[in-house]
Protein backbone atom coordinates (compact mmCIF):
# COMPACT_ATOMS: atom_id res chain seq x y z
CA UNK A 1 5.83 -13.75 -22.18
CA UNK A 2 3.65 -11.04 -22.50
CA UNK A 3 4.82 -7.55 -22.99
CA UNK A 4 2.68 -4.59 -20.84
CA UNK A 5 3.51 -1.38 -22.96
CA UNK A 6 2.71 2.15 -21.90
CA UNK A 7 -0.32 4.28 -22.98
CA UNK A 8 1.41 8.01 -23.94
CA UNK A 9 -1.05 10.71 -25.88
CA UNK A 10 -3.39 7.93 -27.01
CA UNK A 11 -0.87 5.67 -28.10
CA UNK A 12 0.58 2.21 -26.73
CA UNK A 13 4.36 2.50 -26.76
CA UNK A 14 7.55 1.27 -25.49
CA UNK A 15 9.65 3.26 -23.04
CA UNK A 16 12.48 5.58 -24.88
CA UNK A 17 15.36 3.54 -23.80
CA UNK A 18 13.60 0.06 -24.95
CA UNK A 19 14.45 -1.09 -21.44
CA UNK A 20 11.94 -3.45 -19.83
CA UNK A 21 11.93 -5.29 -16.43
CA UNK A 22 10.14 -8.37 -15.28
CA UNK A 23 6.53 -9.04 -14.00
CA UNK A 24 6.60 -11.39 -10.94
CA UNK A 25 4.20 -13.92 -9.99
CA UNK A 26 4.87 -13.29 -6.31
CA UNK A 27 2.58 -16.57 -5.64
CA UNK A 28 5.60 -18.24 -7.46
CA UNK A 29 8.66 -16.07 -7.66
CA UNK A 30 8.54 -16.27 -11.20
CA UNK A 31 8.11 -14.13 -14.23
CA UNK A 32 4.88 -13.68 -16.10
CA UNK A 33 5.70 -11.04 -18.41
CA UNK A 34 7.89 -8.00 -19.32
CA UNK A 35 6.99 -4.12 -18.40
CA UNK A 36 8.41 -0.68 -20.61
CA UNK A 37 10.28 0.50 -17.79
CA UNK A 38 9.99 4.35 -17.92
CA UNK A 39 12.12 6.57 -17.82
CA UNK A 40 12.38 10.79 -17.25
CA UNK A 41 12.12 11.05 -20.79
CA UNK A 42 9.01 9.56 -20.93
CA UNK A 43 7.13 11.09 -18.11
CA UNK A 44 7.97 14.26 -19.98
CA UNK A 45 6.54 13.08 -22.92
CA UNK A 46 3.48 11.95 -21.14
CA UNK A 47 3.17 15.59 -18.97
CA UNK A 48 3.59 17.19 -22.87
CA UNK A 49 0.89 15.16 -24.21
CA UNK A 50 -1.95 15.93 -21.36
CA UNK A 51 -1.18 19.64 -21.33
CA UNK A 52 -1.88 19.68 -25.21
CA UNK A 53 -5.18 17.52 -23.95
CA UNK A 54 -6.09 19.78 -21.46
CA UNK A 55 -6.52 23.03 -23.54
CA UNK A 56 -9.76 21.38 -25.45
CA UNK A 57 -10.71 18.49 -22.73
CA UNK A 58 -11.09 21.33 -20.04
CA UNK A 59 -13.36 23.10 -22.49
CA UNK A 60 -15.85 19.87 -23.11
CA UNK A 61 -19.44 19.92 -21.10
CA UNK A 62 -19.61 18.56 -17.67
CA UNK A 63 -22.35 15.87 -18.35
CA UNK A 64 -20.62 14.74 -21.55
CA UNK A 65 -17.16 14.59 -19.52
CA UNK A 66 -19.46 12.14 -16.75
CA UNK A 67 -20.90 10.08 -19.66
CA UNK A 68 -17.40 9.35 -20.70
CA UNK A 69 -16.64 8.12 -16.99
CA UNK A 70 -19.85 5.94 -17.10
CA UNK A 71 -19.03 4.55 -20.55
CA UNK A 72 -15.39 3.60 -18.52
CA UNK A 73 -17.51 2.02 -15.93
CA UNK A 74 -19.66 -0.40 -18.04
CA UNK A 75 -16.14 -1.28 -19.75
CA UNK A 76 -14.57 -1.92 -16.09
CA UNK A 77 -17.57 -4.24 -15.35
CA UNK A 78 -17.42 -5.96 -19.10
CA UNK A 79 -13.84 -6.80 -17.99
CA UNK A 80 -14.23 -7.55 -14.26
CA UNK A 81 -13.46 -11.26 -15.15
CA UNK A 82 -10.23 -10.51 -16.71
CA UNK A 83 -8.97 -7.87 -14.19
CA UNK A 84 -9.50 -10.53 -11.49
CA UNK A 85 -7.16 -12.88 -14.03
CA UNK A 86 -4.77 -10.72 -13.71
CA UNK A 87 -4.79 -9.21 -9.75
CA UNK A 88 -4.39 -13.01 -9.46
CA UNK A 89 -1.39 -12.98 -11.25
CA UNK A 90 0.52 -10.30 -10.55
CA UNK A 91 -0.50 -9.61 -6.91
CA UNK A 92 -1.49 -13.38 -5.97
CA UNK A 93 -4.74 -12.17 -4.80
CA UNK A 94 -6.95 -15.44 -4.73
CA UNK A 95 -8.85 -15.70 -7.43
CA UNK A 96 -12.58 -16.39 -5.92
CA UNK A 97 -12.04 -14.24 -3.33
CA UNK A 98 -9.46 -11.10 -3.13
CA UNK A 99 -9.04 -10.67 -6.82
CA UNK A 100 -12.76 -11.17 -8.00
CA UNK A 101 -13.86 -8.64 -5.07
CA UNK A 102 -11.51 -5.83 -6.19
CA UNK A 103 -11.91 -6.52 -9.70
CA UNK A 104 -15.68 -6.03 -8.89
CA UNK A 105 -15.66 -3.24 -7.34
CA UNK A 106 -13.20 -1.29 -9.78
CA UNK A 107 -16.06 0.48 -11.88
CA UNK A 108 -17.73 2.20 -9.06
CA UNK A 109 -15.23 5.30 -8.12
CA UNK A 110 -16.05 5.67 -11.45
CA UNK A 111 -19.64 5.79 -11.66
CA UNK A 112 -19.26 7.90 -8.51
CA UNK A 113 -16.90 10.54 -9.45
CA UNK A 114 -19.56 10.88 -12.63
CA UNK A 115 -22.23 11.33 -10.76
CA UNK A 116 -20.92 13.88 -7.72
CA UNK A 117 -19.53 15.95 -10.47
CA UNK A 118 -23.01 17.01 -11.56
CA UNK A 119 -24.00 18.37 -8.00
CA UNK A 120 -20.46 20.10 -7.63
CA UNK A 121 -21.56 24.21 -6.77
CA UNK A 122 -20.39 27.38 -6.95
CA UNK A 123 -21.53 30.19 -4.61
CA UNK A 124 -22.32 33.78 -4.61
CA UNK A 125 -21.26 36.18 -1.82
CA UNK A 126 -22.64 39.85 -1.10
CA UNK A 127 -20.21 42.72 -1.76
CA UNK A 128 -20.38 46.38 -0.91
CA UNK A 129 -22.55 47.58 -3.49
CA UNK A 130 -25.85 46.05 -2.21
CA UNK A 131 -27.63 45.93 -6.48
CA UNK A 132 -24.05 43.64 -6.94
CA UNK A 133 -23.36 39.99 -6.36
CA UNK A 134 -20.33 37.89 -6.52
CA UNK A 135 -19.97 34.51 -8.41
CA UNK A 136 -17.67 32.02 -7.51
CA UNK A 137 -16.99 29.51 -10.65
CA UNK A 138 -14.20 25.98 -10.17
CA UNK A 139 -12.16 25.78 -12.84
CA UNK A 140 -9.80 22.42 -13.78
CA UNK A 141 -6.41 22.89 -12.13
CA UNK A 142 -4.71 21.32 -15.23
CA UNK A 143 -2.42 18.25 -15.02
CA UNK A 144 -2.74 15.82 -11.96
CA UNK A 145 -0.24 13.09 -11.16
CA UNK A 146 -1.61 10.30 -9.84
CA UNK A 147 1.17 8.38 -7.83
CA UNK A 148 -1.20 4.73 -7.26
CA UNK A 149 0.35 1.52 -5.07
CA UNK A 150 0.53 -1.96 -5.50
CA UNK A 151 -1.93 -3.77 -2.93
CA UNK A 152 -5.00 -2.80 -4.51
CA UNK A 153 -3.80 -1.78 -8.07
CA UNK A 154 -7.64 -1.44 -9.72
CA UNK A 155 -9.28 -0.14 -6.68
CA UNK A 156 -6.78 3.09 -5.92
CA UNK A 157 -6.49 4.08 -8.69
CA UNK A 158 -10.34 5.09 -8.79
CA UNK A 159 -9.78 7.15 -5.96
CA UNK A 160 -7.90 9.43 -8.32
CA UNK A 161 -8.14 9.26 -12.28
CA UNK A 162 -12.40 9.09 -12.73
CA UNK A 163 -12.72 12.35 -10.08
CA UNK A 164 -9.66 14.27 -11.84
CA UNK A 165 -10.66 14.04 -15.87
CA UNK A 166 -14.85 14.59 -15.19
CA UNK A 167 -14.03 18.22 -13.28
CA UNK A 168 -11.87 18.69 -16.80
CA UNK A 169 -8.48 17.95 -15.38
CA UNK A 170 -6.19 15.47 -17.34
CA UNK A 171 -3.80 13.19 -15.68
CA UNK A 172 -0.37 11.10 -15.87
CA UNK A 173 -0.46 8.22 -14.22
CA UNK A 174 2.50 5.94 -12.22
CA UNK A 175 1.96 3.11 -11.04
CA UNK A 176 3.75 1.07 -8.33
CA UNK A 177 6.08 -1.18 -10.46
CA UNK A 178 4.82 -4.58 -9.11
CA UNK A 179 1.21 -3.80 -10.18
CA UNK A 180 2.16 -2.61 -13.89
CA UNK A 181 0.18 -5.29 -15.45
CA UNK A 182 -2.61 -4.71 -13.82
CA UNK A 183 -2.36 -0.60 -14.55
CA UNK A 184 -1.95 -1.76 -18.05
CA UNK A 185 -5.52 -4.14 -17.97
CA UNK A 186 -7.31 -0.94 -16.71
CA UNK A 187 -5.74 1.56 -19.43
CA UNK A 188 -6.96 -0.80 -21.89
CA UNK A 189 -10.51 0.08 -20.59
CA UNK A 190 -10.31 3.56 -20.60
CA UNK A 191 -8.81 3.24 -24.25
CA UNK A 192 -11.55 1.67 -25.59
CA UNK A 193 -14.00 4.08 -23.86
CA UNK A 194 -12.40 6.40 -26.55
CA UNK A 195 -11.24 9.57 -24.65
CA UNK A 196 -9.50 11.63 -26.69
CA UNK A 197 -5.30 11.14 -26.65
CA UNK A 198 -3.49 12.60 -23.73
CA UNK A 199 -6.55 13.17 -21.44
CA UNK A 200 -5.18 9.67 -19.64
CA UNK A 201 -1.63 8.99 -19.94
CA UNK A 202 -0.13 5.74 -18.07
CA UNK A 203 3.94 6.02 -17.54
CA UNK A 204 5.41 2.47 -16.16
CA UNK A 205 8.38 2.54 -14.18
CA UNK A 206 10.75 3.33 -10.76
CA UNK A 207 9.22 6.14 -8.62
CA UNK A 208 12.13 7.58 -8.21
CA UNK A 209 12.63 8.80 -11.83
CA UNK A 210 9.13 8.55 -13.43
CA UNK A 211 7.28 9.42 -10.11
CA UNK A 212 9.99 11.90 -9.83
CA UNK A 213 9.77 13.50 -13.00
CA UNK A 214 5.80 13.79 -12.74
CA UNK A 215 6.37 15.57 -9.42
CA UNK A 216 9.12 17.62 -9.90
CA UNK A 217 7.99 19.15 -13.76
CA UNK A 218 6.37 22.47 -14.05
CA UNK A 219 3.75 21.29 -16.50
CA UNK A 220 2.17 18.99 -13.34
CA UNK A 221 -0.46 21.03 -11.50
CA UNK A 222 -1.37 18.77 -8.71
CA UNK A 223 -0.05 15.26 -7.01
CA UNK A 224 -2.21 12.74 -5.29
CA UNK A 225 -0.53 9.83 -4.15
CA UNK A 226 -1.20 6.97 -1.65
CA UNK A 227 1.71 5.30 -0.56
CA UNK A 228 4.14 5.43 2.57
CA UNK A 229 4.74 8.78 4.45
CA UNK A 230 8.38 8.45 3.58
CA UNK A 231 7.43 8.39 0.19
CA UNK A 232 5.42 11.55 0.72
CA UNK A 233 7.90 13.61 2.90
CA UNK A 234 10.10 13.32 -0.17
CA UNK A 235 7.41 14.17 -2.65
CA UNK A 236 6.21 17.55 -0.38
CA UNK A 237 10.04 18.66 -0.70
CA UNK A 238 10.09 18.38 -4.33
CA UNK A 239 6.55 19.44 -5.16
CA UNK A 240 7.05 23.02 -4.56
CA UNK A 241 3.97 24.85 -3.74
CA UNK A 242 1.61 22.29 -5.93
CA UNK A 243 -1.28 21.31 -4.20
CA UNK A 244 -0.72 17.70 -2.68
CA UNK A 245 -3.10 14.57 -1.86
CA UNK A 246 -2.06 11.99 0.05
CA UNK A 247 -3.60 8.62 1.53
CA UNK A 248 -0.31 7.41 3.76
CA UNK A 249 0.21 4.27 6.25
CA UNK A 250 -1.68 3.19 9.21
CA UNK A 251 -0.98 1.66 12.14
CA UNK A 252 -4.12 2.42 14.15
CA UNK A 253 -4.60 0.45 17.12
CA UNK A 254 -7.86 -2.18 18.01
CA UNK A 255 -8.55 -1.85 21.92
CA UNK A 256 -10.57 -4.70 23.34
CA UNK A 257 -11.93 -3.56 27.06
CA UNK A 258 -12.94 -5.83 29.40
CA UNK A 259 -16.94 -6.50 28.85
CA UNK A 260 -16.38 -7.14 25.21
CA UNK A 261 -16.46 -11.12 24.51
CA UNK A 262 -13.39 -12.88 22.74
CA UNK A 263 -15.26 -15.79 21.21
CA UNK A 264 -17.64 -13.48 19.39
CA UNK A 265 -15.02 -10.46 18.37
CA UNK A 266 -11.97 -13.08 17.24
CA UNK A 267 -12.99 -13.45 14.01
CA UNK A 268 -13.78 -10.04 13.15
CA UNK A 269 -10.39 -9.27 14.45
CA UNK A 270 -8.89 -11.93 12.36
CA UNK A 271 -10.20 -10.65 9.19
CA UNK A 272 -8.70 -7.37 9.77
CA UNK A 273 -5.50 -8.84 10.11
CA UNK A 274 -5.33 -11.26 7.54
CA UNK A 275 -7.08 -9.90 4.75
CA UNK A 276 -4.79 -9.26 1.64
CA UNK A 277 -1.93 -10.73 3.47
CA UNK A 278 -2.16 -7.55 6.04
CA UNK A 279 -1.20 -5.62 3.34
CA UNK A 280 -3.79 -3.23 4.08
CA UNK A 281 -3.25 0.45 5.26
CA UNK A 282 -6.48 0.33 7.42
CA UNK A 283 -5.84 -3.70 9.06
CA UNK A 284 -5.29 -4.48 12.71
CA UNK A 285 -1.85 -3.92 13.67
CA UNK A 286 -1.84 -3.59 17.35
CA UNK A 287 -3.94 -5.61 19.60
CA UNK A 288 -4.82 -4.05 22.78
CA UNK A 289 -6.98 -6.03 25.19
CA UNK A 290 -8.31 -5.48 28.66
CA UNK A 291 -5.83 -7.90 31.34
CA UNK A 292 -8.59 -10.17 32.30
CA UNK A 293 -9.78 -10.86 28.16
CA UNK A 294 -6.12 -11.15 27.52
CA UNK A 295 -5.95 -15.01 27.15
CA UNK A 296 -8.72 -15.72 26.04
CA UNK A 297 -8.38 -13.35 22.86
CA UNK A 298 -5.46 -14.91 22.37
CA UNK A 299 -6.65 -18.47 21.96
CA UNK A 300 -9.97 -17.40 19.99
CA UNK A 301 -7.12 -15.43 17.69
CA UNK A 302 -4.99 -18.80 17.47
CA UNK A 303 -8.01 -20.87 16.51
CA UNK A 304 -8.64 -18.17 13.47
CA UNK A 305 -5.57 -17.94 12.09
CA UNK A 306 -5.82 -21.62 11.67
CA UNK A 307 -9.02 -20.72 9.56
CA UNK A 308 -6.77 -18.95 7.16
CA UNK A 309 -5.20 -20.93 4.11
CA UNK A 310 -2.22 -19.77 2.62
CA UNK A 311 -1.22 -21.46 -1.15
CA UNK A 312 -1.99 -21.79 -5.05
CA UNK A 313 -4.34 -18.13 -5.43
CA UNK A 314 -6.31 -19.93 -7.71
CA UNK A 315 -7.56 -22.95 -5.28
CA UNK A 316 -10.76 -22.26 -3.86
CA UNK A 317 -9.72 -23.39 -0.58
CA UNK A 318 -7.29 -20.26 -0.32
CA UNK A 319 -8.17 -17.27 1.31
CA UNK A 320 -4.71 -15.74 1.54
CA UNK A 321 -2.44 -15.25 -0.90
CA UNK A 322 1.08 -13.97 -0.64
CA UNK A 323 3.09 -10.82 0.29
CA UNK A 324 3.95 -8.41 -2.73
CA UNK A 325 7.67 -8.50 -3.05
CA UNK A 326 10.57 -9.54 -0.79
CA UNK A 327 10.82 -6.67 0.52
CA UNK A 328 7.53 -6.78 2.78
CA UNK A 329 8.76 -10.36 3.51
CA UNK A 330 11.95 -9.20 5.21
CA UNK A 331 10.30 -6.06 6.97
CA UNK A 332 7.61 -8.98 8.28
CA UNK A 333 10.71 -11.05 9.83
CA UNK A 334 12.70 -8.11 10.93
CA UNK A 335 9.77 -6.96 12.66
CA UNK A 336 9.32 -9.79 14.39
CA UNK A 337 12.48 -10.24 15.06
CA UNK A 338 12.82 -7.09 17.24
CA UNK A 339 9.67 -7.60 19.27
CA UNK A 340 10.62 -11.21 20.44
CA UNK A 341 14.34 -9.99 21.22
CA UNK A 342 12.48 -7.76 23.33
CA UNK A 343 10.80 -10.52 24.81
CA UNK A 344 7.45 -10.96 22.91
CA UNK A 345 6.50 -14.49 22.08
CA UNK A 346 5.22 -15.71 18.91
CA UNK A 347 2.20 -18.38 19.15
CA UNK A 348 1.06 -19.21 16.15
CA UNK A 349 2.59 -19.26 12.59
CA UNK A 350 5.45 -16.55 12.44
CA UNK A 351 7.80 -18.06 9.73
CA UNK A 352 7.87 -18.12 5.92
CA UNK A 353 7.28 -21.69 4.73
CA UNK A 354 9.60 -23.34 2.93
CA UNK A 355 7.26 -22.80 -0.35
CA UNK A 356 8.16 -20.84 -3.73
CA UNK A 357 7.06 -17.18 -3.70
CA UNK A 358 6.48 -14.86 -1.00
CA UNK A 359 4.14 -16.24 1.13
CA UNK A 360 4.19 -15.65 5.57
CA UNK A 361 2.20 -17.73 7.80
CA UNK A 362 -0.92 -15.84 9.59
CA UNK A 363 0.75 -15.09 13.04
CA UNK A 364 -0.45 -14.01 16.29
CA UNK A 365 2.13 -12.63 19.15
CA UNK A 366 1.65 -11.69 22.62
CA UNK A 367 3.44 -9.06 25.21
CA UNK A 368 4.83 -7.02 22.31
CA UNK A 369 6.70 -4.08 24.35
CA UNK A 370 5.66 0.10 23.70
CA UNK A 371 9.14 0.17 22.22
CA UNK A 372 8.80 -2.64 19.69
CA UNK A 373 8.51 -1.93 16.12
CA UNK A 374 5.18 -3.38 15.84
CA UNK A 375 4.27 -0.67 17.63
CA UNK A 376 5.59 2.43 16.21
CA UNK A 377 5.55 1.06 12.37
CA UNK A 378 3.58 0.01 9.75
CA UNK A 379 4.29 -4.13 9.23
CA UNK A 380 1.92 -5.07 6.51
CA UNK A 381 1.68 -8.31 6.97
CA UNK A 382 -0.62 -10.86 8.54
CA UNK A 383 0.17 -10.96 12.25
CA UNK A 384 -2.05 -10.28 14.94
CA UNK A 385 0.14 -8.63 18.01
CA UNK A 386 -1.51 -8.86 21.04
CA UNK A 387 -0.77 -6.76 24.01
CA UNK A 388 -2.63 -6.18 27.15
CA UNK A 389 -3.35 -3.48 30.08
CA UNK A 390 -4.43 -3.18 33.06
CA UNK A 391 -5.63 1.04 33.24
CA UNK A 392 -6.71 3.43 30.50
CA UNK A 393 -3.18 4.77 31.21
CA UNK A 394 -1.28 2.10 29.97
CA UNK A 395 -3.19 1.54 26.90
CA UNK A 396 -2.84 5.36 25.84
CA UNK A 397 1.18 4.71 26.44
CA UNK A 398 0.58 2.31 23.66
CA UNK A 399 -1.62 4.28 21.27
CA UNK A 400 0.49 7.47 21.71
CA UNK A 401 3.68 5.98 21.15
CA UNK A 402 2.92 6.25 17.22
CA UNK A 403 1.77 8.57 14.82
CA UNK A 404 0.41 6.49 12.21
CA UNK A 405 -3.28 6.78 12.33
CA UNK A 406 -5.73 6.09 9.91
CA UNK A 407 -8.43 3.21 11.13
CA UNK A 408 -8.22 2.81 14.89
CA UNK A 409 -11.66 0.52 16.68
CA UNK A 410 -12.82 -0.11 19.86
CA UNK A 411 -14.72 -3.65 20.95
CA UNK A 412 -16.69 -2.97 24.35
């Protein structure tokens, strides 16, 4: 068993209480290793350590701050082999496929965030005294918490750690408990990149005390977080007036109007439903297709998810691995559940098989009602729910009925 320690004002260490908690192979259902679960205590230790950073880090040149985030970048890519090992593991992201892409793609925020940083401006503004100008300089806010989730656990947190440190900010960093391991692989990265102690500190454990305690603490200057919007109303009532950033659920519809062609838009549609196990804040989660198209989308959807191999992450053959946690399998069923009761029908896949871990058949289901669940929340699964109309009128009924956002595409 391997033990994934925390990363606290340069330093690997244990969590204050000595407690730990399992890291599940959710391919299996078994443990892999054992994670420092965090605590308050630590969180505070790790907000002490990057104020103390931030009084000389915020003080170091702009261009040496971005050669520090390119030096993280060529580690990222050095490493890309064993960050796919280990998305793999701990997220059952197949291994030629999922994990190697994400894994692949984990040094470029970085490289990016360098780079924009040179080109960020200022600006200078008249004032009453015509001989007198007015400059406008950004400072660093101070101490960001970066609140990161568990379906793509080297990708997101990119989105927040490389563009906080190179404008002189430092940062403490939770990640969602089921993608610890993989938190852990990247800090190792940005260790041996050599930034000085406390700039980057990683704190492992429940959101509700560690996220919590990053949120809540007057010595955190900023939150970003991507996650559900349940998890952000309660973070915006205990932030206080800290500036917040949030990348929340989706559940933005596809529409499919009536000179579009099934055969040639299935697949596409497919992928956006299956990809990652639907465990995607931007995939297809309603299906809305022109009456006429209706049947035919359907079988050209059937025929897909046949395409789509569930099983052993590391068989080439596999293109889908399993759903995080048991959790997301039970919201899966329960959603179903409601729609057919409701009088949906499911007509292809729609069970768990009778497999170890947490793995869900790709599904497809037509008719699901405006009222369903499918319709109003985030699933975040693989299913493709089909429903039709037969005006404009009807499908806005749809679309409207939810306020989850995010990626929404037309086929015409």
């Amino acid at each position: 068993m391997t033990t994934y320690s925390m990363y606290i004002d340069g330093q690997w260490c244990g969590a204050e209480s000595g407690e730990t908690y399992d890291a599940v192979n959710p391919a299996k259902g078994e443990s892999f290793g054992k994670v420092a679960c965090g605590g308050r205590t630590d969180a505070k230790k790790a907000v002490a350590a990057a104020n103390r950073a931030l009084v000389n880090w915020r003080e170091v040149p702009l261009w040496e701050r971005s050669a520090k985030c390119m030096e993280i970048a060529d580690i990222l890519d050095s490493k890309k082999e064993e960050l796919a090992d280990i998305l793999c593991t701990e997220l059952g992201k197949p291994r030629h496929g999922e994990a190697a892409d994400e894994a692949g793609e984990t040094s470029t925020p970085w490289r990016v965030a360098a780079e924009q940083a040179k080109y960020f401006e200022g600006n200078t503004k008249p004032c009453a005294d015509a001989k007198k100008r007015v400059l406008t300089f950004w400072r660093p806010r101070g101490v960001v918490a970066a609140i990161t989730p568990w379906n793509f656990p080297a990708a997101i947190p990119g989105e927040y750690l490389p563009f906080a440190i190179v404008m002189g900010n430092t940062v403490t960093w939770n990640p969602a408990p089921t993608a610890a391991a993989t938190a852990v692989k990247m800090m190792e990265c940005i260790h041996e990149a050599g930034l000085p102690p406390g700039v980057i500190n990683l704190v492992t454990g429940p959101g509700a005390e560690v996220g919590d305690e990053l949120v809540v603490n007057s010595g955190t200057h900023a939150i970003g977080m991507t996650g559900s919007p349940q998890t952000a109303e309660i973070i915006s009532s205990r932030a206080g007036l800290k500036p917040t950033l949030f990348e929340l659920g989706g559940n933005g519809p596809i529409v499919v109007l009536e000179d579009a062609d099934p055969g040639e838009i299935a697949a596409c549609i497919a992928f956006a439903c299956y990809y990652a196990a639907g465990q995607v804040c931007s995939c297809a989660e309603r299906i809305l297709v022109a009456d006429p198209l209706k049947q035919d989308l359907v079988d050209a959807l059937i025929a897909e998810s046949k395409k789509w191999k569930w099983g052993d992450p590391l068989d080439p053959e596999v293109n889908m691995g399993p759903q995080n946690n048991l959790g997301v399998v039970e919201k899966m069923t329960a959603h179903l559940d409601d729609a057919t009761s409701k009088g949906a029908k499911i007509v292809a896949g729609g069970r768990r098989p009778d497999h170890p871990g947490y793995f869900y058949e790709p599904t497809v289901l037509v008719d699901f009602p405006v009222d369903s669940k499918l319709n109003h929340e985030e699933t975040f699964g693989p299913i493709a729910p089909v429903a039709s109309f037969g005006t404009e009128d009807q499908a806005w009924q749809y679309i409207d009925a939810c306020d989850l956002g995010l990626v929404s595409s037309v086929f015409t």
